[in-house]
Structures are given as C-alpha cells and as structure tokens.
C-alpha atoms as a PDB file:
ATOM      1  CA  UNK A   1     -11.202 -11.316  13.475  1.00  0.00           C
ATOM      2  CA  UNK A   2      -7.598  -9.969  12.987  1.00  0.00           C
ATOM      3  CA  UNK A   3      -6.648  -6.564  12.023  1.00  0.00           C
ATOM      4  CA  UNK A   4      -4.969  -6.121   8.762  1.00  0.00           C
ATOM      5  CA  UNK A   5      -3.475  -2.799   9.152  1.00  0.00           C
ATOM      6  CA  UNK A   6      -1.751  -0.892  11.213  1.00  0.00           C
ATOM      7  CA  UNK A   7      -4.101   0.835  14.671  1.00  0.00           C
ATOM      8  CA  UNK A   8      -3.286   4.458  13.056  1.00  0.00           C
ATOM      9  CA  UNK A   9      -3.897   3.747   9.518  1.00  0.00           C
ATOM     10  CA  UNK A  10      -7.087   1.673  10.577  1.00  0.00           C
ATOM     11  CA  UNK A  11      -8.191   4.853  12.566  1.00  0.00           C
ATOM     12  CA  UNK A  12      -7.400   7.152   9.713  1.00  0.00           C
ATOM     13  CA  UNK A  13      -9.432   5.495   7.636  1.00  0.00           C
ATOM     14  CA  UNK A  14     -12.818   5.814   9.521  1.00  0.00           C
ATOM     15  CA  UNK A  15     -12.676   9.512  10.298  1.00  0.00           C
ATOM     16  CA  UNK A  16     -11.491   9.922   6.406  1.00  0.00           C
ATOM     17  CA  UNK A  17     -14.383   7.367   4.699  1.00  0.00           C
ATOM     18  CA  UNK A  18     -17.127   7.799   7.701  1.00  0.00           C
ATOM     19  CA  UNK A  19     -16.276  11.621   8.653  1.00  0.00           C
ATOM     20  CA  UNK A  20     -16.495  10.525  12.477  1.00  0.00           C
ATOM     21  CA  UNK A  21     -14.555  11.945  14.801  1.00  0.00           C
ATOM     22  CA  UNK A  22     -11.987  10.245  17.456  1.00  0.00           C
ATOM     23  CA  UNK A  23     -14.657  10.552  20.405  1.00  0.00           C
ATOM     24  CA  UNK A  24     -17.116   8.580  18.509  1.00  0.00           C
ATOM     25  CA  UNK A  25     -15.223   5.657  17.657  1.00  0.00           C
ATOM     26  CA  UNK A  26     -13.942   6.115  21.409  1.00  0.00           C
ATOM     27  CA  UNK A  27     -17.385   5.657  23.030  1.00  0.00           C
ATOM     28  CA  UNK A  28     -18.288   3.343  19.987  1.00  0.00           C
ATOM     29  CA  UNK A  29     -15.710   0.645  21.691  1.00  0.00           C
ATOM     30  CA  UNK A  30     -15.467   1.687  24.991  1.00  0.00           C
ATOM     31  CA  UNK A  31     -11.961   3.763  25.145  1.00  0.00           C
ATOM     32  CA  UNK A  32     -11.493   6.818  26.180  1.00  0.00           C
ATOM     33  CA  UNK A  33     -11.069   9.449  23.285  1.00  0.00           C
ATOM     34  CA  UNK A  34      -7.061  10.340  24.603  1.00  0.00           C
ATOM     35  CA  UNK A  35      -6.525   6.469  24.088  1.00  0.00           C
ATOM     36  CA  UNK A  36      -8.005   6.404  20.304  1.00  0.00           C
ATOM     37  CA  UNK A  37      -5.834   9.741  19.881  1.00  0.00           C
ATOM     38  CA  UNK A  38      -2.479   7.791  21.134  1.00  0.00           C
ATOM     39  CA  UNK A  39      -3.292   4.802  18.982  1.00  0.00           C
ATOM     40  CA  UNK A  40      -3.631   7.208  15.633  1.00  0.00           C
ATOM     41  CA  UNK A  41      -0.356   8.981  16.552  1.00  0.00           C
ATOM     42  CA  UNK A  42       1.161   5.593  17.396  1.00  0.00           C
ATOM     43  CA  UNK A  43       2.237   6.757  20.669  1.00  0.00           C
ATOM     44  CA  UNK A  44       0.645   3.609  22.406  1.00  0.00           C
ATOM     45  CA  UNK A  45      -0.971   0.256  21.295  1.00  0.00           C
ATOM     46  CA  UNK A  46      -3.922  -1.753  22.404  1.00  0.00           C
ATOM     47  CA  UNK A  47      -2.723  -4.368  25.128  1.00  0.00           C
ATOM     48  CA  UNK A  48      -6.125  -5.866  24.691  1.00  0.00           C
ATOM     49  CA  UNK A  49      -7.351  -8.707  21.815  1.00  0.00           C
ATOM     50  CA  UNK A  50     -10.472  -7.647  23.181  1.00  0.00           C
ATOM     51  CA  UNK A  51      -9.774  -4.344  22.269  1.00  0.00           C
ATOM     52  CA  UNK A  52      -8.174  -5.358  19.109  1.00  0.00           C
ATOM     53  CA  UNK A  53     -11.296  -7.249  18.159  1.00  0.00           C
ATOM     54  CA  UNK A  54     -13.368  -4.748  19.009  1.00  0.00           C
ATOM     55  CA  UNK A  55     -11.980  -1.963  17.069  1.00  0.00           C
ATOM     56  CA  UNK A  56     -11.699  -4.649  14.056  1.00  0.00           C
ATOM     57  CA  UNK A  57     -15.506  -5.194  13.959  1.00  0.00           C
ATOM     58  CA  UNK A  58     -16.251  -1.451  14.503  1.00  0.00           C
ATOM     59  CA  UNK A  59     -14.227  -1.531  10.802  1.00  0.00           C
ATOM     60  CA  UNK A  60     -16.107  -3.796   9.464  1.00  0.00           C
ATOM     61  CA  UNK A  61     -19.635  -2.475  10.340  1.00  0.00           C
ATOM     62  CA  UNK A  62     -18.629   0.971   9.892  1.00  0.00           C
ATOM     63  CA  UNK A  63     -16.705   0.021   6.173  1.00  0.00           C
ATOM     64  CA  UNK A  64     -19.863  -2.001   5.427  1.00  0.00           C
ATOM     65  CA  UNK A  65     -22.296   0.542   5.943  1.00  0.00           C
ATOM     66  CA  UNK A  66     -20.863   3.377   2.973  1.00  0.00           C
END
C-alpha cells in the first residue's frame, strides 16, 4: 500500500477527522511521539517502507472506521 499524500498532510488529517492526538498514532505504529511530531512539521521523513506502510494502513483503518 502506497501513500498518496504527503506524511504531514496524512497526519493532519487523523488528528482533524479522528480527534487523536500525535502520541496515539505514535504508539499505534510503533514511533516515538517526537518522530510523528517531525513528520507533521516536515522536519524529517520516514526512512522506513515499513514505516511508510505502516502509517498507510493505520489511514486506512482509522479513515474506515468514521
């Protein structure tokens, strides 16, 4: 599964339609909550497709669920 948007805009999106906050979708995926806070800033990027992936099916299940 591949993102279609943008880590920060992708992030945005969850705490706006799911009202979660950053340490929840950090322990959701396994990441710390200062690395989900970089991403949304864009001050760093996942290095892992792992990560990636991960972060894309969170979406989806998270999306899925409203």
């Amino acid at each position: 599964m591949m993102l279609t948007k943008p880590i920060n805009e992708i992030i945005e999106q969850i705490i706006r339609e799911r009202n979660i906050s950053l340490e929840r979708i950090a322990a959701d995926i396994g990441v710390t909550s200062m690395t989900i806070y970089r991403w949304k800033r864009g001050q760093a990027m996942p290095k892992s497709r792992i990560v990636l992936n991960a972060l894309s099916e969170y979406t989806n299940k998270s999306l899925a669920t409203n």
